[in-house]
C-alpha atoms as a PDB file:
ATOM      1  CA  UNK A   1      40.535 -12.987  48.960  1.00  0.00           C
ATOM      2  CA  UNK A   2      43.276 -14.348  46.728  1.00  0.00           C
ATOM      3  CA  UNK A   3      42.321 -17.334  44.438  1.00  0.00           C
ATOM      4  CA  UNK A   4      44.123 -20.392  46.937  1.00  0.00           C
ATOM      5  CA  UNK A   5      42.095 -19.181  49.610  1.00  0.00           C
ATOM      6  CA  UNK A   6      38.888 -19.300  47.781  1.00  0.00           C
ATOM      7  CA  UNK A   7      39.699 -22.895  46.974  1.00  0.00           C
ATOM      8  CA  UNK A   8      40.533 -24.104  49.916  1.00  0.00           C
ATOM      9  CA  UNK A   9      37.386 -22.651  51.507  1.00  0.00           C
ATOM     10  CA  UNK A  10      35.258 -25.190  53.233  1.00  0.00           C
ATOM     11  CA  UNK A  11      32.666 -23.656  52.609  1.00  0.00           C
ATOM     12  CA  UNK A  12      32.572 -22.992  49.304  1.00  0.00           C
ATOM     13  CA  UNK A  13      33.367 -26.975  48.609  1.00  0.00           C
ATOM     14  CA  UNK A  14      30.019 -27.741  50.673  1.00  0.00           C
ATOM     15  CA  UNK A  15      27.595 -25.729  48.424  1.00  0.00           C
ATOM     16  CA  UNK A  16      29.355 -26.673  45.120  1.00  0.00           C
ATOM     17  CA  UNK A  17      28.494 -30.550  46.069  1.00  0.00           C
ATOM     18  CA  UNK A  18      25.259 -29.608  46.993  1.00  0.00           C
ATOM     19  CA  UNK A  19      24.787 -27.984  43.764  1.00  0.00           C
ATOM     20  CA  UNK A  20      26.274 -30.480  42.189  1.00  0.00           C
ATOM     21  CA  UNK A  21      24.488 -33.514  43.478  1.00  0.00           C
ATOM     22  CA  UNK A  22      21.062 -31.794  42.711  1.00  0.00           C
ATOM     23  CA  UNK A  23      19.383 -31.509  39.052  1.00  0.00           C
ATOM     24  CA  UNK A  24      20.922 -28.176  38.505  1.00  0.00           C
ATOM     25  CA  UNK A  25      24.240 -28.058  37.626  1.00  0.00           C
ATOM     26  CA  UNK A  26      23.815 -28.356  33.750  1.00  0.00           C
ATOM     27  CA  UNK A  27      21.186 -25.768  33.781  1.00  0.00           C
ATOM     28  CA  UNK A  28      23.094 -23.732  35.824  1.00  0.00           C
ATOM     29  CA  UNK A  29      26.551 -23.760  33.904  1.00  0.00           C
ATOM     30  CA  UNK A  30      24.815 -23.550  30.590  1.00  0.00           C
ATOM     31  CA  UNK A  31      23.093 -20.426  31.573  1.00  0.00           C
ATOM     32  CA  UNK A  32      26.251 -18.924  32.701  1.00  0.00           C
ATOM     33  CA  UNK A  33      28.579 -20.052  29.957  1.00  0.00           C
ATOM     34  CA  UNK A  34      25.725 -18.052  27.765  1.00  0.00           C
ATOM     35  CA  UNK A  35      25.813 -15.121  29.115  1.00  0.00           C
ATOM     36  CA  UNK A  36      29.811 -14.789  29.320  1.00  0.00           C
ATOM     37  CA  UNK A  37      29.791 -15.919  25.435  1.00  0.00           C
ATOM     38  CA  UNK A  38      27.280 -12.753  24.970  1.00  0.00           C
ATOM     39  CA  UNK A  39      28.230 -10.079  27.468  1.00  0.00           C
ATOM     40  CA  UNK A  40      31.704 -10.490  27.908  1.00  0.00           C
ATOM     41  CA  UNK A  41      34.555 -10.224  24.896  1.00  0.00           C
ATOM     42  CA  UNK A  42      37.507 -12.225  26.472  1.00  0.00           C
ATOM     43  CA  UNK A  43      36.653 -13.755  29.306  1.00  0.00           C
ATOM     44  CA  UNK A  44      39.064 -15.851  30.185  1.00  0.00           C
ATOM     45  CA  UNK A  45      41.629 -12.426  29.746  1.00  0.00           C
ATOM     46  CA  UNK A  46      39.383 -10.612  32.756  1.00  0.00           C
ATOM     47  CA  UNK A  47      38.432 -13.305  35.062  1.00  0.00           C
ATOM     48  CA  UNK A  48      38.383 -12.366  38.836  1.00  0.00           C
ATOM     49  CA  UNK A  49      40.519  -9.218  37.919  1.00  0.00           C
ATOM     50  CA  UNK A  50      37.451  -7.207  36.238  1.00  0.00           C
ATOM     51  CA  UNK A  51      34.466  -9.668  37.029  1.00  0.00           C
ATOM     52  CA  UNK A  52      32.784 -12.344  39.081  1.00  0.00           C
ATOM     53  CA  UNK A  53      29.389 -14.708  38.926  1.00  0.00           C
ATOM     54  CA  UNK A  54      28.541 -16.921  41.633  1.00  0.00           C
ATOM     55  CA  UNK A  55      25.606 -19.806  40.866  1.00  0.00           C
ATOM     56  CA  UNK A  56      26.008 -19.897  44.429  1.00  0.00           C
ATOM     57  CA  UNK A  57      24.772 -16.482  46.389  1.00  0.00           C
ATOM     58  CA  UNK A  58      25.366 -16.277  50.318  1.00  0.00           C
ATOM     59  CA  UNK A  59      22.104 -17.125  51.593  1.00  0.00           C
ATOM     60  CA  UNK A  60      22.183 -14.891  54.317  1.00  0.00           C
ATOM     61  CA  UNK A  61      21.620 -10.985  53.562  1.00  0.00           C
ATOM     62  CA  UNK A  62      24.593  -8.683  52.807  1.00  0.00           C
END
């Protein structure tokens, strides 16, 4: 899935809000900003080429 795609997903828009308008979206990005700072050297210079997080899993099993 190319990067305009996975913006313009529906979807994905939905559960961001929903995430957004609850009391975990600080949490949330804090934790992650953490662990790129301490796991991964250049972020930025890798990002969806070499690796991924979601805050936001598929609820339904893969």
């Amino acid at each position: 899935m190319d990067e305009e795609s996975m913006r313009d997903d529906p979807l994905k828009h939905q559960r961001f809000d929903e995430l957004a308008a609850g009391r975990y979206l600080r949490p949330v990005v804090a934790a992650q900003r953490a662990y790129l700072r301490a796991a991964v050297a250049e972020p930025q210079a890798g990002e969806r080429d070499h690796w991924t997080m979601s805050c936001l899993p598929p609820t339904t099993p893969v």
